[in-house]
N, C-alpha and C. Protein backbone atom coordinates (compact mmCIF):
# COMPACT_ATOMS: atom_id res chain seq x y z
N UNK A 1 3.26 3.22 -15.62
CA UNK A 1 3.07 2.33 -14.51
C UNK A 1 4.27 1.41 -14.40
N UNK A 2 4.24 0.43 -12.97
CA UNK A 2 5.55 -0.36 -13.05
C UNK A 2 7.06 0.31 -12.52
N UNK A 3 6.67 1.88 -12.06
CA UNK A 3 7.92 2.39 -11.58
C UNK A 3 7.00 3.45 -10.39
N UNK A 4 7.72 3.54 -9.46
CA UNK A 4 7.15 4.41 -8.51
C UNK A 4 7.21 5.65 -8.46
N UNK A 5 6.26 6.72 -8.80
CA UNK A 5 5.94 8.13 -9.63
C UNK A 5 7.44 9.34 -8.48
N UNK A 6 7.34 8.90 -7.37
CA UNK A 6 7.62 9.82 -6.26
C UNK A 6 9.65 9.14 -6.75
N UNK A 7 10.08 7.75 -7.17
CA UNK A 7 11.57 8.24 -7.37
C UNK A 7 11.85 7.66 -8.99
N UNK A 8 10.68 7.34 -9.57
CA UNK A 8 10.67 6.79 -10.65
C UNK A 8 11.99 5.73 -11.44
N UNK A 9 11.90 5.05 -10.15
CA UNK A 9 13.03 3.62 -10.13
C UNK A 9 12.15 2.38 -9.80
N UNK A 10 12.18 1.17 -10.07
CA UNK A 10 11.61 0.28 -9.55
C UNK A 10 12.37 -0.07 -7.97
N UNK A 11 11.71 -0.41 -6.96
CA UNK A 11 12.10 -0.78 -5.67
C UNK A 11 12.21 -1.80 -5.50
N UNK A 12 13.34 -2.09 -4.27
CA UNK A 12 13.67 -3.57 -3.90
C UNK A 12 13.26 -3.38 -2.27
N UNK A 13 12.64 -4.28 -1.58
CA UNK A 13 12.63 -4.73 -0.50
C UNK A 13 13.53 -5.80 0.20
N UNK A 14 14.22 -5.73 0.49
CA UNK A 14 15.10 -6.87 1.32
C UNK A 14 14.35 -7.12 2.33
N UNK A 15 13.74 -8.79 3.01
CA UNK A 15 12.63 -8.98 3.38
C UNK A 15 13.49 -10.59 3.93
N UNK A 16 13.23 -10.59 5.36
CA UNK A 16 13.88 -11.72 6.00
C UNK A 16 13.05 -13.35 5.80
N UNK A 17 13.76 -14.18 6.05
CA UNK A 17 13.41 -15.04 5.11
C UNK A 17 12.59 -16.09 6.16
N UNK A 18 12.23 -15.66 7.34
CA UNK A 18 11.45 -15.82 8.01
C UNK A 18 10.05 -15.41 7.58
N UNK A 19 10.47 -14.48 7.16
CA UNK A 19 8.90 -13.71 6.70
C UNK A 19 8.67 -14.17 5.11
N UNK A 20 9.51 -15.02 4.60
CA UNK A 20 8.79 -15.01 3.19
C UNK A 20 7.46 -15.81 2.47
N UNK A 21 7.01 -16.81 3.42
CA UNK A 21 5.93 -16.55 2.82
C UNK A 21 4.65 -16.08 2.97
N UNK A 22 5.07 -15.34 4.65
CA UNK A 22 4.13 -13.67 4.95
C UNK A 22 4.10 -13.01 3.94
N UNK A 23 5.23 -12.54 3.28
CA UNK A 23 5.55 -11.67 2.33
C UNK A 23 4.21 -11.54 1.32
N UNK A 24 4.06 -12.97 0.52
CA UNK A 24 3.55 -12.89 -0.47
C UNK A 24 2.35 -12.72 -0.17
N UNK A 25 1.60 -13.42 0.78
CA UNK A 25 0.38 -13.19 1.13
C UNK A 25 -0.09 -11.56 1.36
N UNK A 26 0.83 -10.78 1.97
CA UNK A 26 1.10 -9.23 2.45
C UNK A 26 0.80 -8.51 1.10
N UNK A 27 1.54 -8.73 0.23
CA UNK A 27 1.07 -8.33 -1.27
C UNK A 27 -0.12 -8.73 -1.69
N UNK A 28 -0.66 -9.87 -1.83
CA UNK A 28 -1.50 -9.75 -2.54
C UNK A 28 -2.72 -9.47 -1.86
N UNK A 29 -3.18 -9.11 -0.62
CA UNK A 29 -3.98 -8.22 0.13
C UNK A 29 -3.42 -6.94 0.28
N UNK A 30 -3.17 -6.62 0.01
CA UNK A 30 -2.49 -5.10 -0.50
C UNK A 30 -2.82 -4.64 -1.96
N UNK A 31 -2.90 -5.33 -2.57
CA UNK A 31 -3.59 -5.71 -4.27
C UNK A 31 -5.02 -5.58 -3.87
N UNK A 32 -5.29 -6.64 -3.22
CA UNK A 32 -7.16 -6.54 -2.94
C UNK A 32 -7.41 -5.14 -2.12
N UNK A 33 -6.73 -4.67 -1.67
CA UNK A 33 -7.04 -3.12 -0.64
C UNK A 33 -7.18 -2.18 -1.83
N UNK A 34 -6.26 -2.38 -3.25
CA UNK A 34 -6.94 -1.28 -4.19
C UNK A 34 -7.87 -1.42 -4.61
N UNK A 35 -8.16 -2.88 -4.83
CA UNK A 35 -9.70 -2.74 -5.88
C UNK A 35 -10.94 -2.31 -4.88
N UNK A 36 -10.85 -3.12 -3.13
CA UNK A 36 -11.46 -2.78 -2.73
C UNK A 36 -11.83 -1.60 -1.58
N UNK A 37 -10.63 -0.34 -2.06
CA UNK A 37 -10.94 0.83 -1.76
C UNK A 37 -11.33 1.29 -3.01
N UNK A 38 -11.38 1.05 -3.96
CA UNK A 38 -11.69 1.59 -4.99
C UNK A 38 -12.97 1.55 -4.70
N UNK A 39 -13.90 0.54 -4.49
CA UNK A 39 -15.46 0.46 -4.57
C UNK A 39 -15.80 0.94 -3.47
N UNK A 40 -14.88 1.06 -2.40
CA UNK A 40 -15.43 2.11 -1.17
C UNK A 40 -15.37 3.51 -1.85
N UNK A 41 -14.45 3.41 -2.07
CA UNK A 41 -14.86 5.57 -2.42
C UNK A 41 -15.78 5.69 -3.41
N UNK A 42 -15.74 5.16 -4.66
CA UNK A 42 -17.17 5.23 -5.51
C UNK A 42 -18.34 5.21 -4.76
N UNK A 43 -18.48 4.31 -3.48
CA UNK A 43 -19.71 4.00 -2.71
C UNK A 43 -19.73 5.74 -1.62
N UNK A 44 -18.72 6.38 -1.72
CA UNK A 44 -18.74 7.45 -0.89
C UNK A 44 -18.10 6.64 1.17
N UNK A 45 -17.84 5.58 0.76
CA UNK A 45 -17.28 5.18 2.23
C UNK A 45 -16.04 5.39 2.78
N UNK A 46 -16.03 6.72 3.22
CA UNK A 46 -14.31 6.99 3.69
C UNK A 46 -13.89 6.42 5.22
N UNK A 47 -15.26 5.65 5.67
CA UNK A 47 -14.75 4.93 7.17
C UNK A 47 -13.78 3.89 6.63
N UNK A 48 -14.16 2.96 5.63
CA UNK A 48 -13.53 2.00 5.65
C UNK A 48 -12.12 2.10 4.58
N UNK A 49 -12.07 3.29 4.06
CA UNK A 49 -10.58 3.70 3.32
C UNK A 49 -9.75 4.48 4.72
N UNK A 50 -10.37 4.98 5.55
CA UNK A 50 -9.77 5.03 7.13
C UNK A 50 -8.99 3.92 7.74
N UNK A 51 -10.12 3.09 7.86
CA UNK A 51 -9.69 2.15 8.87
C UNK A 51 -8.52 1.10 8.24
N UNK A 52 -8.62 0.81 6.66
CA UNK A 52 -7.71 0.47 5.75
C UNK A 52 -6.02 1.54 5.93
N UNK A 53 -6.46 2.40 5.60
CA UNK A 53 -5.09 3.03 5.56
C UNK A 53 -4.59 2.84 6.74
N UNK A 54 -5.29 3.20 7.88
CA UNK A 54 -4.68 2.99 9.35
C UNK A 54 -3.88 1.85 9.42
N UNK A 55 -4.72 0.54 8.64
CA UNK A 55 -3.94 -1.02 9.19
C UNK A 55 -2.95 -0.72 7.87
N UNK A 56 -2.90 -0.11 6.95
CA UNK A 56 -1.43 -0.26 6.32
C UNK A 56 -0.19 0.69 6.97
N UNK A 57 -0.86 1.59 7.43
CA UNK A 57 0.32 2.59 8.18
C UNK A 57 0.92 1.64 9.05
N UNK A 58 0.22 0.54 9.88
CA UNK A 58 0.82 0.06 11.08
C UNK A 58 1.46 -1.05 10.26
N UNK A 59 1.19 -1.90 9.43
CA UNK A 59 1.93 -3.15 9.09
C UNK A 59 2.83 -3.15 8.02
N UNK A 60 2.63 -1.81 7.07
CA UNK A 60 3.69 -1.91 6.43
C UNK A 60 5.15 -1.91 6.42
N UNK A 61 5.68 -1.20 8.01
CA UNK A 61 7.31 -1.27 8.32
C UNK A 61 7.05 -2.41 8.70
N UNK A 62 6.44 -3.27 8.97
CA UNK A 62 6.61 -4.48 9.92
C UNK A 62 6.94 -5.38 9.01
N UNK A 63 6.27 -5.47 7.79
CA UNK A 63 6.69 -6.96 6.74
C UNK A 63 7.96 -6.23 5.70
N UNK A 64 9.17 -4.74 6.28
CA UNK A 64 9.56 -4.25 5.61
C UNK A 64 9.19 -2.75 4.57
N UNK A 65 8.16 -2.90 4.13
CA UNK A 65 7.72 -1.96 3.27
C UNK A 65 7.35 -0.53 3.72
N UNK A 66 8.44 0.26 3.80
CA UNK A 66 8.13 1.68 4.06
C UNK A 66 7.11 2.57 3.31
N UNK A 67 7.33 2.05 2.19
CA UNK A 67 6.28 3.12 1.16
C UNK A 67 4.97 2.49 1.93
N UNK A 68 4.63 1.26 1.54
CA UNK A 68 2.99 1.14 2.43
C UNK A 68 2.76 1.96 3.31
N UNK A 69 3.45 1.86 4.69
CA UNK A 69 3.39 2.96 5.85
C UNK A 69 2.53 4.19 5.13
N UNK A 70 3.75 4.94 4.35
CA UNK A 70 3.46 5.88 3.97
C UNK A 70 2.21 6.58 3.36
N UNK A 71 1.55 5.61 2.56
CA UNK A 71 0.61 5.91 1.74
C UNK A 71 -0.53 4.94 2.46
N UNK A 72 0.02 4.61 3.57
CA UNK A 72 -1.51 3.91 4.49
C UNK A 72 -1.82 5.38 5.27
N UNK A 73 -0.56 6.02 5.25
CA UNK A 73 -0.55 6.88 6.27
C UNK A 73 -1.44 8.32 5.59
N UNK A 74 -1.15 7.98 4.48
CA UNK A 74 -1.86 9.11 3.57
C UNK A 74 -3.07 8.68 2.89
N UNK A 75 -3.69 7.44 2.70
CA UNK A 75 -4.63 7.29 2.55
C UNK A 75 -5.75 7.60 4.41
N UNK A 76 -4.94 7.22 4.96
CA UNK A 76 -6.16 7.65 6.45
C UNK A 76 -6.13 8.99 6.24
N UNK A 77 -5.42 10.09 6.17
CA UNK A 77 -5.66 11.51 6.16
C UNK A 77 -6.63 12.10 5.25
N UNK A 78 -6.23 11.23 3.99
CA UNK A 78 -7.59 12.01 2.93
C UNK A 78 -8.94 10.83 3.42
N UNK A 79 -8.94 9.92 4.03
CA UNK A 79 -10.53 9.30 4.43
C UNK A 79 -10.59 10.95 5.45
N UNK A 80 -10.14 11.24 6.60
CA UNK A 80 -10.47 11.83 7.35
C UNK A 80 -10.68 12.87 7.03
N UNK A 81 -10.59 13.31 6.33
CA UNK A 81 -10.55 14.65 5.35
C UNK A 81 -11.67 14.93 4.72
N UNK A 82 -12.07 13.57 4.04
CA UNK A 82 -13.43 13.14 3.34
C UNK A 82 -12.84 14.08 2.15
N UNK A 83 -11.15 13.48 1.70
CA UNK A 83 -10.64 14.14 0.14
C UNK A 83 -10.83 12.98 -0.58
N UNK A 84 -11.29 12.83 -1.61
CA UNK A 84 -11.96 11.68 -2.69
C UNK A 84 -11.06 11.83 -3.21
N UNK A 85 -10.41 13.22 -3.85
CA UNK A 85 -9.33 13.31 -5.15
C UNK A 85 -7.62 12.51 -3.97
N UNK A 86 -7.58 12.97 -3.15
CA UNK A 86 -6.29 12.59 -2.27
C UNK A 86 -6.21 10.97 -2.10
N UNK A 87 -7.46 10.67 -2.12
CA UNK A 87 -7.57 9.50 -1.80
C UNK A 87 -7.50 8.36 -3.45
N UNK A 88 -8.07 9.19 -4.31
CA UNK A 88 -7.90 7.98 -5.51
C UNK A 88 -6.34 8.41 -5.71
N UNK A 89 -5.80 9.32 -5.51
CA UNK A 89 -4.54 9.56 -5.97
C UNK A 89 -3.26 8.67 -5.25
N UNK A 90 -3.80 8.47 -3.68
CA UNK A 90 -3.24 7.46 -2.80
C UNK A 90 -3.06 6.21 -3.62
N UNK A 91 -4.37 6.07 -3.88
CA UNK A 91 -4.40 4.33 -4.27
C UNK A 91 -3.66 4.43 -5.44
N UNK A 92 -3.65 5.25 -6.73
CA UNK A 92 -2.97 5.17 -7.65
C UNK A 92 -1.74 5.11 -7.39
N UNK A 93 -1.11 5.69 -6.47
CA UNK A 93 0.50 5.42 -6.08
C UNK A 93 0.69 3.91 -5.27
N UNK A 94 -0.43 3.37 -4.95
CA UNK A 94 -0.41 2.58 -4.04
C UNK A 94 -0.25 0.99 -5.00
N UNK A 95 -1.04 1.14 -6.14
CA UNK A 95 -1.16 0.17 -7.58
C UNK A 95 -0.01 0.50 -8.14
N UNK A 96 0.68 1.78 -8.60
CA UNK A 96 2.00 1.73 -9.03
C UNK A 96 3.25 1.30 -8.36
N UNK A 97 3.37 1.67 -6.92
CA UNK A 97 3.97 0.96 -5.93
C UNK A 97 3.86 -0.54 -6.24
N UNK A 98 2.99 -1.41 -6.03
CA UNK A 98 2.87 -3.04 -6.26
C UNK A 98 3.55 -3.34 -7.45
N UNK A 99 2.95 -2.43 -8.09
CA UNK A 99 3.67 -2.84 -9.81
C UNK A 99 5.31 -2.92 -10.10
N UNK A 100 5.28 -1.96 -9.54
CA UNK A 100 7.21 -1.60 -9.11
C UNK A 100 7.90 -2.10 -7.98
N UNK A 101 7.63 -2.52 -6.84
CA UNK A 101 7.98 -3.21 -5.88
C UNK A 101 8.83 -4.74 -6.23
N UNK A 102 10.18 -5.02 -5.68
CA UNK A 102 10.66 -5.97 -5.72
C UNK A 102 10.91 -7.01 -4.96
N UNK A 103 10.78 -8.15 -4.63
CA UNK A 103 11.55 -8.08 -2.83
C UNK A 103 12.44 -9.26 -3.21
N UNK A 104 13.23 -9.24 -2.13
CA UNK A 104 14.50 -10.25 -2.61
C UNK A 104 14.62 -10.78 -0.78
N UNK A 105 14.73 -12.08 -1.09
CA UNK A 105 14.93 -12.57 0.70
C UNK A 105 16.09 -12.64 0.84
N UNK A 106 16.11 -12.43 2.44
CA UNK A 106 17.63 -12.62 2.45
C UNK A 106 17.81 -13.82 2.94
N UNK A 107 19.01 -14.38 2.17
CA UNK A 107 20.01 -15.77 2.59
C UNK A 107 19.27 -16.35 3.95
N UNK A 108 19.33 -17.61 4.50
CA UNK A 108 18.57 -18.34 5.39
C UNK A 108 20.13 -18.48 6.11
């Protein structure tokens, strides 16, 4: 854990300094989206690991973060899918991502 499985480097975000203390808030609801997709899929609820991934596909280029996109984008496919294994596997990249994620603001 702590490095991202897909380039197994830790990542930097360069993140405008307008947005920094969006930033932090952005993370740590992104933190709460694992634990609490986690208790959605145990509960069998793939509407709301849907409707979750959807709002990370859309906001993650926006505060910077491409990988979010990505794996918002791939967590909505396995809700729609109703893939349980695609979907804990999402979030596990999604918790290693946070773990490994850096961000650095830029200069004001």
């Amino acid at each position: 854990m702590g490095k991202d499985k897909q380039s197994n480097a830790p990542h930097t975000v360069h993140v405008p300094a307008k947005l920094e203390r969006l930033v932090e808030k952005f993370l740590t609801n992104r933190r709460k989206d694992v634990s609490d997709l986690t208790a959605a899929l145990d509960a069998g609820d793939f509407d709301t690991v849907r409707i979750r991934g959807h709002d990370m596909k859309g906001v993650g280029r926006a505060y910077g973060f491409e990988r979010i996109t990505e794996l918002g984008a791939a967590l909505e496919q396995a809700a729609l899918a109703t893939d349980c294994r695609a979907a804990r596997a999402g979030l596990e990249a999604l918790a290693d991502y946070l773990d490994a994620v850096r961000v650095r603001i830029a200069a004001k």
